[in-house]
C-alpha atoms as a PDB file:
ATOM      1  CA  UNK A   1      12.810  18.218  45.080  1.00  0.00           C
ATOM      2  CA  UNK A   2      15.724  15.983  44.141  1.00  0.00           C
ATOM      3  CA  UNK A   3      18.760  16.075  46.767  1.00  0.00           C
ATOM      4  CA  UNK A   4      21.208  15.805  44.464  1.00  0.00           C
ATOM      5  CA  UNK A   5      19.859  18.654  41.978  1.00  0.00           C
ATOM      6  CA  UNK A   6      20.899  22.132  42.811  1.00  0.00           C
ATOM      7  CA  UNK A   7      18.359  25.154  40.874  1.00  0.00           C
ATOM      8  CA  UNK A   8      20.146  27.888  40.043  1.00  0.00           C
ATOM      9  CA  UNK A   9      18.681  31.500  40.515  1.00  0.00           C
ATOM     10  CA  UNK A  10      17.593  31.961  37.185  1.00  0.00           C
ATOM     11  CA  UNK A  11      15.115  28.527  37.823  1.00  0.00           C
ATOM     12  CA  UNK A  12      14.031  29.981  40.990  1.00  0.00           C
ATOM     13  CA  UNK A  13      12.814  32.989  38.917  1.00  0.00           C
ATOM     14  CA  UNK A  14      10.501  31.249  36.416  1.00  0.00           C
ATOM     15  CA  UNK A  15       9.599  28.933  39.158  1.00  0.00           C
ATOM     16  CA  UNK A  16       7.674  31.970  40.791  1.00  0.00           C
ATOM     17  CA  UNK A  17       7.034  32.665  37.336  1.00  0.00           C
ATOM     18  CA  UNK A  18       4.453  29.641  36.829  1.00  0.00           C
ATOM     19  CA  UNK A  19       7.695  26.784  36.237  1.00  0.00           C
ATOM     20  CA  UNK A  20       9.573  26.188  33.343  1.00  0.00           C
ATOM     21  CA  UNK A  21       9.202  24.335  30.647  1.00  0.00           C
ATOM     22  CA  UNK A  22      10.602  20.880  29.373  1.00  0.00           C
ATOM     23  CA  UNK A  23      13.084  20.473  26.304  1.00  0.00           C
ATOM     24  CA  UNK A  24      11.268  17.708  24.694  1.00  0.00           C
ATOM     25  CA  UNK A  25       7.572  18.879  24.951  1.00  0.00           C
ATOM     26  CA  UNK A  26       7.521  22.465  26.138  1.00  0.00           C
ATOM     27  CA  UNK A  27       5.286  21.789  28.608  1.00  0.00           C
ATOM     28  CA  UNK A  28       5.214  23.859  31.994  1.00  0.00           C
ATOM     29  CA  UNK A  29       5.871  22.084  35.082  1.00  0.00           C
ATOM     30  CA  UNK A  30       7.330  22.699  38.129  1.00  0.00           C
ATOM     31  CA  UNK A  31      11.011  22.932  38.089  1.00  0.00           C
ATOM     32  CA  UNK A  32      11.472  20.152  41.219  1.00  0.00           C
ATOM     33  CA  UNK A  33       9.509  17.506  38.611  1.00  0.00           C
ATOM     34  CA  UNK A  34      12.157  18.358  36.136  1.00  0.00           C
ATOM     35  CA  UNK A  35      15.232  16.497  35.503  1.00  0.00           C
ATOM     36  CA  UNK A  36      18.125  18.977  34.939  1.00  0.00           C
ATOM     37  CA  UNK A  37      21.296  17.660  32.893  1.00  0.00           C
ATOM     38  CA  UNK A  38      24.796  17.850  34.593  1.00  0.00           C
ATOM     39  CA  UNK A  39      26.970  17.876  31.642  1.00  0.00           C
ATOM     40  CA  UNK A  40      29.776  20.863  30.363  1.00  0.00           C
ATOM     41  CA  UNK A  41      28.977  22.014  26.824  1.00  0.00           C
ATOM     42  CA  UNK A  42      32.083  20.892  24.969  1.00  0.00           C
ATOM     43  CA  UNK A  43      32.805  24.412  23.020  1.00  0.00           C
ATOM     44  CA  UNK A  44      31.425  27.054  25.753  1.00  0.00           C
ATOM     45  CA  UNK A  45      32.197  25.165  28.922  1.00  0.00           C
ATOM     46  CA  UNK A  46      28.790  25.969  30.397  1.00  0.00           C
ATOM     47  CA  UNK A  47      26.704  23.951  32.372  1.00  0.00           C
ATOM     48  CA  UNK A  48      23.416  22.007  30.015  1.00  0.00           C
ATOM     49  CA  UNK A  49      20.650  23.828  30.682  1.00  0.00           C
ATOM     50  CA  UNK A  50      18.119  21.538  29.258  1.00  0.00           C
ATOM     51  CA  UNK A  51      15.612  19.836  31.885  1.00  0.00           C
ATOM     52  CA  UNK A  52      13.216  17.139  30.988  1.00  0.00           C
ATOM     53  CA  UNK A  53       9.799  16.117  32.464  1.00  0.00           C
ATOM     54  CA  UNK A  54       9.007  12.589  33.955  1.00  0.00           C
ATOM     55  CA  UNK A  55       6.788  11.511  30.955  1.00  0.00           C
ATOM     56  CA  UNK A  56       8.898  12.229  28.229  1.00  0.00           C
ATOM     57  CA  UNK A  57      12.102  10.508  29.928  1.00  0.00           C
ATOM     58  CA  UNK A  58       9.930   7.672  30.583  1.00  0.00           C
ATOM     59  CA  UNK A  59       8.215   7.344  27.229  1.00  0.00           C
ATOM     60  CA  UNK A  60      11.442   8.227  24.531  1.00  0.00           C
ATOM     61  CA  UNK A  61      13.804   7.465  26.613  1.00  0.00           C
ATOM     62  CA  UNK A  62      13.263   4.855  28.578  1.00  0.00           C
ATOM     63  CA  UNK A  63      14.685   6.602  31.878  1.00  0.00           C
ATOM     64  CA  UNK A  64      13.175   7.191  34.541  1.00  0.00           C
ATOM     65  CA  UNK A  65      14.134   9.987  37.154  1.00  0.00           C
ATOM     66  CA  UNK A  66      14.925   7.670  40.396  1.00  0.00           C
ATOM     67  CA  UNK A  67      17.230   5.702  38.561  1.00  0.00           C
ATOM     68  CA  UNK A  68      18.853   8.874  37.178  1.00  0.00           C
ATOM     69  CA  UNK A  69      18.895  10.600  40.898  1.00  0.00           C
ATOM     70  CA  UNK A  70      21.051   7.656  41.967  1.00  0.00           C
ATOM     71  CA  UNK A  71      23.899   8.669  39.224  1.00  0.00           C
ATOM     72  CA  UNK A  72      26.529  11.384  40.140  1.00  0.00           C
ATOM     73  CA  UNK A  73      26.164  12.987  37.230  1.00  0.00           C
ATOM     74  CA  UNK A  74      23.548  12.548  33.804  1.00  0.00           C
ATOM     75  CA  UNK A  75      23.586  13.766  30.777  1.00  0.00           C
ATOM     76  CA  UNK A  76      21.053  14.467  28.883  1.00  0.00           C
ATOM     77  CA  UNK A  77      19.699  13.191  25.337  1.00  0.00           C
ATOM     78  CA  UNK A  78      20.581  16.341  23.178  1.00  0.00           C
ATOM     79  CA  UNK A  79      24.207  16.090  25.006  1.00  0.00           C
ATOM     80  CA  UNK A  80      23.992  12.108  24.111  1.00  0.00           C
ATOM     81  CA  UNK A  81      22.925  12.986  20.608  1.00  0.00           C
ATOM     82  CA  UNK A  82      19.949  10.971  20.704  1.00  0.00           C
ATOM     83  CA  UNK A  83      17.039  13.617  21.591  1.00  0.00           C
ATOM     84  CA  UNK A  84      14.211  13.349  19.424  1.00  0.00           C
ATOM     85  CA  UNK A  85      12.202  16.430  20.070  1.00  0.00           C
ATOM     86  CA  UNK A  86      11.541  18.508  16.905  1.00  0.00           C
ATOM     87  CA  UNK A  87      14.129  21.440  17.533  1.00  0.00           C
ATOM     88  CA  UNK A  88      16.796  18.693  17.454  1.00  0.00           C
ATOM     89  CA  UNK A  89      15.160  16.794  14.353  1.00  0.00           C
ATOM     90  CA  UNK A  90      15.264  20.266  12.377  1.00  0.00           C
ATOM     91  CA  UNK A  91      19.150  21.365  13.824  1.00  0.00           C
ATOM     92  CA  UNK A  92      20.325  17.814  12.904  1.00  0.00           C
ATOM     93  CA  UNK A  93      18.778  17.917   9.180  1.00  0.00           C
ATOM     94  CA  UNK A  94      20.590  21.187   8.605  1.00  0.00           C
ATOM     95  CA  UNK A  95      23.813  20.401   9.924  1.00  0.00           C
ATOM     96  CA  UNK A  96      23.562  17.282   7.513  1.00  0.00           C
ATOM     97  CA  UNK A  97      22.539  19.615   4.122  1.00  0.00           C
ATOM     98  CA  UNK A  98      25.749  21.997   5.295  1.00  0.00           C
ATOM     99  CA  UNK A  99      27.854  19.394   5.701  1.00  0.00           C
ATOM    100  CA  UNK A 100      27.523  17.063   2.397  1.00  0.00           C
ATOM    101  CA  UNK A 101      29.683  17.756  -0.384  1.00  0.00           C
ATOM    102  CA  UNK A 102      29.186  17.427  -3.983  1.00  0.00           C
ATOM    103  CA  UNK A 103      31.645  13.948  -4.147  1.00  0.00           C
ATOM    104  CA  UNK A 104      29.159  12.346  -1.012  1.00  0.00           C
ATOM    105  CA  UNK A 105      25.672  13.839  -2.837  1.00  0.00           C
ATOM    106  CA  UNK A 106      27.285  12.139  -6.014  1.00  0.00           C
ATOM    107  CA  UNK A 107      28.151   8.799  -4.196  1.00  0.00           C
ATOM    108  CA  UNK A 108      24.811   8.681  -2.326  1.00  0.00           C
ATOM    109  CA  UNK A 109      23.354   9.104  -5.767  1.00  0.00           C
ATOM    110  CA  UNK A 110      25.105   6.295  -7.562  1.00  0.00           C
ATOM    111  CA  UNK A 111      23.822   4.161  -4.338  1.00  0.00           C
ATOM    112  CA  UNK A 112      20.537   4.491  -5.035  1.00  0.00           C
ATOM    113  CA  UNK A 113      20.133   4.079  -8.527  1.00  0.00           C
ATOM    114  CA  UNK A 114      19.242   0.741  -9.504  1.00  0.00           C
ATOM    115  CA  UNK A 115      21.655  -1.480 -11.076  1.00  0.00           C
ATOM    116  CA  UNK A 116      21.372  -1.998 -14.512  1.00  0.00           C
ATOM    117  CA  UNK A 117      19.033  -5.178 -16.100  1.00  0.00           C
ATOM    118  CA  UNK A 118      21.175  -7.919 -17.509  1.00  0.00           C
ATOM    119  CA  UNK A 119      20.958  -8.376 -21.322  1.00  0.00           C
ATOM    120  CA  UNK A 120      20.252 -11.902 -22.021  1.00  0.00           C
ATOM    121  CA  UNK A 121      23.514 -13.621 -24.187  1.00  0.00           C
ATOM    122  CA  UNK A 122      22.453 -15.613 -26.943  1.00  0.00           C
ATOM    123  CA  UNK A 123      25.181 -16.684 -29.222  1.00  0.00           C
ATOM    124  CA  UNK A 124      23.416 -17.450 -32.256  1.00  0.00           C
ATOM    125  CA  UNK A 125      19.940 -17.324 -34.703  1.00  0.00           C
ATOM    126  CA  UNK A 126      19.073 -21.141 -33.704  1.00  0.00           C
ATOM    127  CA  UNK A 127      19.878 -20.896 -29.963  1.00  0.00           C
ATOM    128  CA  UNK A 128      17.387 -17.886 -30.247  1.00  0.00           C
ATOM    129  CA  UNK A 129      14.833 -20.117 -31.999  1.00  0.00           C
ATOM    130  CA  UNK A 130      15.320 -22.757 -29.610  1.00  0.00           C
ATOM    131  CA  UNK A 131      14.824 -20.819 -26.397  1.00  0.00           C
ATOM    132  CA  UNK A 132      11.831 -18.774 -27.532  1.00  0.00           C
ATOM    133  CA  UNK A 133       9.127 -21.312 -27.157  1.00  0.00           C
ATOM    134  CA  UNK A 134      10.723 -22.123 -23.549  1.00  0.00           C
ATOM    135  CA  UNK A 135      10.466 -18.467 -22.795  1.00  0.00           C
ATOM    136  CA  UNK A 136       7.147 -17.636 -24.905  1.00  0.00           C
ATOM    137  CA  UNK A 137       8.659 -15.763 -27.324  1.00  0.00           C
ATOM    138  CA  UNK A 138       8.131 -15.637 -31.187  1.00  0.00           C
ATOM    139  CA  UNK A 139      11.505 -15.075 -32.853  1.00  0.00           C
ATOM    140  CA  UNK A 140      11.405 -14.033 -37.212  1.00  0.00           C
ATOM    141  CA  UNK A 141      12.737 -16.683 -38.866  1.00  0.00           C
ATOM    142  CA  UNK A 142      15.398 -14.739 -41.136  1.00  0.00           C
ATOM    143  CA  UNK A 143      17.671 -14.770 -38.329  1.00  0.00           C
ATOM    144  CA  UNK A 144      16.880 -12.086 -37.019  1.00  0.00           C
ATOM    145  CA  UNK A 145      17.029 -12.277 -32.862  1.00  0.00           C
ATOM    146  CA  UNK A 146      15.561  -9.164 -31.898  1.00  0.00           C
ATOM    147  CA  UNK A 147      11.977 -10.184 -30.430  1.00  0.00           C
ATOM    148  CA  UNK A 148       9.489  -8.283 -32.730  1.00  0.00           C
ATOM    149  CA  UNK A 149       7.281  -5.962 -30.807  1.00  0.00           C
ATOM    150  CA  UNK A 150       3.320  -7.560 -29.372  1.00  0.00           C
ATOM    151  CA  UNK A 151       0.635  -6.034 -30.938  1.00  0.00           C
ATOM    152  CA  UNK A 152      -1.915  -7.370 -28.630  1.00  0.00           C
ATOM    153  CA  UNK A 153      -3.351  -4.557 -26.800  1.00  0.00           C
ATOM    154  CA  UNK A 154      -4.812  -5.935 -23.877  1.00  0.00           C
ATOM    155  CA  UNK A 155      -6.983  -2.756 -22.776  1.00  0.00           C
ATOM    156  CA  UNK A 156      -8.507  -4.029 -26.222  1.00  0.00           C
ATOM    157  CA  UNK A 157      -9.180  -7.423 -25.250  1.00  0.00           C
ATOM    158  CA  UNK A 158     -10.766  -5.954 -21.969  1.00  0.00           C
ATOM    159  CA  UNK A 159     -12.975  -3.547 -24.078  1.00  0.00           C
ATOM    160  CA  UNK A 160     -14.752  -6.131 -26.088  1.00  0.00           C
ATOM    161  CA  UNK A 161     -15.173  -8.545 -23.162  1.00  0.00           C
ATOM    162  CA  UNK A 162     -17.220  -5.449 -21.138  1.00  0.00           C
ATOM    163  CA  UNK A 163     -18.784  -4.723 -24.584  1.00  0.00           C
ATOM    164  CA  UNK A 164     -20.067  -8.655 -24.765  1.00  0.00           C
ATOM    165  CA  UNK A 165     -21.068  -8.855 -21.290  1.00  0.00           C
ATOM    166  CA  UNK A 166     -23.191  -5.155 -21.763  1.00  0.00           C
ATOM    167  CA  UNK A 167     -24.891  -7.368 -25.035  1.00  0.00           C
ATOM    168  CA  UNK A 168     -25.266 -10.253 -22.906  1.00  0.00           C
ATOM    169  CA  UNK A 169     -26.845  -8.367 -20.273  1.00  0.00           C
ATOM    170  CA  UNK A 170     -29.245  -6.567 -22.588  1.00  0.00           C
ATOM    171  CA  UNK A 171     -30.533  -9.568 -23.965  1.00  0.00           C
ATOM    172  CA  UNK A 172     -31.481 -11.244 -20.595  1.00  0.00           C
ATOM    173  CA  UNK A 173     -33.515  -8.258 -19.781  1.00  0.00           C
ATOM    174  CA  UNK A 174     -35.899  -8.578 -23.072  1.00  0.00           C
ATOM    175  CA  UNK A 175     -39.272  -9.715 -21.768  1.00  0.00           C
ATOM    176  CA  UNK A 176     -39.533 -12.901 -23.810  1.00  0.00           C
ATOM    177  CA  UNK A 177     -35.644 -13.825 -22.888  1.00  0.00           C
ATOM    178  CA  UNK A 178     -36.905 -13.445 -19.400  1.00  0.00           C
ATOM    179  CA  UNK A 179     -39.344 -15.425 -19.837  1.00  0.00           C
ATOM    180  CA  UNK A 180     -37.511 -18.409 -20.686  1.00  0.00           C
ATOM    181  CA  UNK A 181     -35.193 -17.515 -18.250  1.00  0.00           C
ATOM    182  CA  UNK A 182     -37.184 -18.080 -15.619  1.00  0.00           C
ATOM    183  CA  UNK A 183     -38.971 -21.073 -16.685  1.00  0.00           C
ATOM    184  CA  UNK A 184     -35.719 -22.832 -16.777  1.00  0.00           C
ATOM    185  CA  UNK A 185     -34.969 -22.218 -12.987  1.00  0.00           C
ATOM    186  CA  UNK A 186     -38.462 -23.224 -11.852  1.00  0.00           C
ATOM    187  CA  UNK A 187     -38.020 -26.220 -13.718  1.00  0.00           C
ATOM    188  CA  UNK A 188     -37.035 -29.107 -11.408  1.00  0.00           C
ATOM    189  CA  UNK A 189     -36.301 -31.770 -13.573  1.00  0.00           C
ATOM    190  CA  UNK A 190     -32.912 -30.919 -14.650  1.00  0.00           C
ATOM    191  CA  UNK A 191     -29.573 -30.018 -12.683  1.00  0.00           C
ATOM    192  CA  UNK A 192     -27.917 -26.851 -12.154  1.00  0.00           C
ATOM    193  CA  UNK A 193     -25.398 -27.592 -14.642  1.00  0.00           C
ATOM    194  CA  UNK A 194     -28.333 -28.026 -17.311  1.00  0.00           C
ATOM    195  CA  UNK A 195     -29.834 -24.907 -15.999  1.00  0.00           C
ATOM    196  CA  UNK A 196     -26.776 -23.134 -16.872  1.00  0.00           C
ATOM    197  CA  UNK A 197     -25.820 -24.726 -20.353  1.00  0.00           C
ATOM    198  CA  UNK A 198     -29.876 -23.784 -20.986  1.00  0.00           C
ATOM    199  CA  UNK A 199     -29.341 -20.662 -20.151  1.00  0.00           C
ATOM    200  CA  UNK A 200     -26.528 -19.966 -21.863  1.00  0.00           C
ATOM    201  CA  UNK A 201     -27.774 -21.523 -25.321  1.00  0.00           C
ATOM    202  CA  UNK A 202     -30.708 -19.323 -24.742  1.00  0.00           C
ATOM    203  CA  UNK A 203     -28.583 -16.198 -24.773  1.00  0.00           C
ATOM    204  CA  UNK A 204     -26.288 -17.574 -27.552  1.00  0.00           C
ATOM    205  CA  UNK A 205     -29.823 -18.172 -29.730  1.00  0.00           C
ATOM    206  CA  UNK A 206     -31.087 -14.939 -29.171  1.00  0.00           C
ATOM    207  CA  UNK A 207     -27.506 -12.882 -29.795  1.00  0.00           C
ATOM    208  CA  UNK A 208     -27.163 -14.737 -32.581  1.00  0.00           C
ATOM    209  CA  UNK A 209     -30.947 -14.144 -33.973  1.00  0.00           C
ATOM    210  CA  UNK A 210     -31.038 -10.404 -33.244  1.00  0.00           C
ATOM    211  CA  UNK A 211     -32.850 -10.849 -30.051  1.00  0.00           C
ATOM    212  CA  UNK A 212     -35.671 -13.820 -30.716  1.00  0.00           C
ATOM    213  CA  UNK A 213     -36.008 -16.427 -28.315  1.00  0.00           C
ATOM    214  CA  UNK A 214     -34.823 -19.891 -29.358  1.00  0.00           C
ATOM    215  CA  UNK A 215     -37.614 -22.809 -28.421  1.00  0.00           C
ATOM    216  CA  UNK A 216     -36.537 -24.403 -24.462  1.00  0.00           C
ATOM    217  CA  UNK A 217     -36.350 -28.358 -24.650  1.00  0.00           C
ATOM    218  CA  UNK A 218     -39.990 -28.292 -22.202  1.00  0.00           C
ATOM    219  CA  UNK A 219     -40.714 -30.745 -19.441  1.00  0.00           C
ATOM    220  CA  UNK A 220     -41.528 -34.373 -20.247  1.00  0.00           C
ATOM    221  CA  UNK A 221     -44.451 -34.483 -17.786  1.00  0.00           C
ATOM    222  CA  UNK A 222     -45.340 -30.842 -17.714  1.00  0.00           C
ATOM    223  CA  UNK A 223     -48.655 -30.255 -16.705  1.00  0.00           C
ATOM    224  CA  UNK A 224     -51.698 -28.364 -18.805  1.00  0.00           C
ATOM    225  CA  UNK A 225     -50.670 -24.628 -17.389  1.00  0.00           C
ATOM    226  CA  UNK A 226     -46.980 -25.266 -17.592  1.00  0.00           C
ATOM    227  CA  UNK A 227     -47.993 -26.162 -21.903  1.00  0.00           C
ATOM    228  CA  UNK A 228     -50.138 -22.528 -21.633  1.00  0.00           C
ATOM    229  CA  UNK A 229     -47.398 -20.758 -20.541  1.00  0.00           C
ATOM    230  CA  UNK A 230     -44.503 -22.342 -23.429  1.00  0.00           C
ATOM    231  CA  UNK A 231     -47.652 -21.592 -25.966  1.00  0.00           C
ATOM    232  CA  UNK A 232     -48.239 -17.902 -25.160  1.00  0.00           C
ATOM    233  CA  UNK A 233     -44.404 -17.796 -24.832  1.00  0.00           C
ATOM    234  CA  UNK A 234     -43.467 -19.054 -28.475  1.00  0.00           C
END
């Protein structure tokens, strides 16, 4: 035990009682590893009562008790007005929704609202005209210098290009598209460039004739089962 700490009667008790407990985590511990606060309550002129343990002082707080035992007096961090424990957290928010007025709960809200957008100052029809291709707009030309409203729907756009790429798709898995396909990417006299612009002329042919292969440009120097294969293809 602490010289400088004194434990009243009422400590003694609970310390035969299995210890007390500490203000920030409620935890039981013996009341000589407690840290008791020195300090007068300002409106009852009592002593603190509140103790904390070793961990929590060390870990919030930042304090640890041999530094504190070398102090005449301490005070502790609900006297300080810094305790974080969750009793303090919820007296603190409470004493704050009692004590705001209407005027501060109308100030605080015109603090947070956002400020208003600036309105863009254009003197006349021509400046208008002038500054929409600059800013990407398309301005009527009667003079008129409200922008018209898009009509571009882009969850349209992305509709049809999913719908394209499904068609797409469902081409390249027809047998005879296959077919093709693959041919092209065994072939090993052209680039990957000309695989793709094959490919994709392929898929082009065959959207655009309702699903029937177009002819592949073949090999110059294909061999007699390479010809068999394009033959039973086409």
């Amino acid at each position: 035990m602490k010289a400088r700490q004194k434990i009243p009667q009422l400590t003694r008790k609970k310390e035969q009682q299995g210890g007390s407990s500490c203000h920030q985590c409620k935890s039981r511990r013996n009341c000589s590893d407690l840290t008791y606060c020195t300090s007068n309550l300002d409106k009852k002129k009592k002593k603190c009562r509140k103790k904390y343990c070793e961990h929590c002082l060390r870990k919030f707080y930042r304090e640890s008790p041999a530094q504190i035992s070398e102090r005449p007096t301490w005070k502790c961090p609900s006297c300080r007005k810094i305790c974080c424990c969750a009793a303090c957290r919820r007296r603190e928010m409470r004493d704050k929704g009692n004590g705001t007025s209407t005027s501060s709960a109308s100030a605080t809200t015109v603090q947070m609202a956002p400020p208003p957008a600036p309105e863009p100052k254009i003197g006349t029809s021509s400046q208008a005209r002038v500054a929409a291709p600059a800013m990407g707009l398309e301005y009527p030309a009667n003079g008129d210098e409200s922008p018209p409203a898009s009509s571009v729907n882009p969850f349209t756009a992305q509709t049809s290009s999913t719908s394209s790429f499904k068609a797409l798709y469902a081409i390249a898995q027809m047998p005879s598209v296959k077919k093709h396909i693959k041919y092209i990417l065994r072939r090993k006299d052209i680039t990957d460039a000309q695989r793709v612009e094959s490919i994709a002329t392929l898929l082009r042919g065959s959207s655009s004739k309702g699903g029937s292969a177009p002819a592949v440009p073949t090999r110059p120097s294909s061999s007699s089962a390479e010809d068999a294969v394009m033959s039973s293809i086409s």
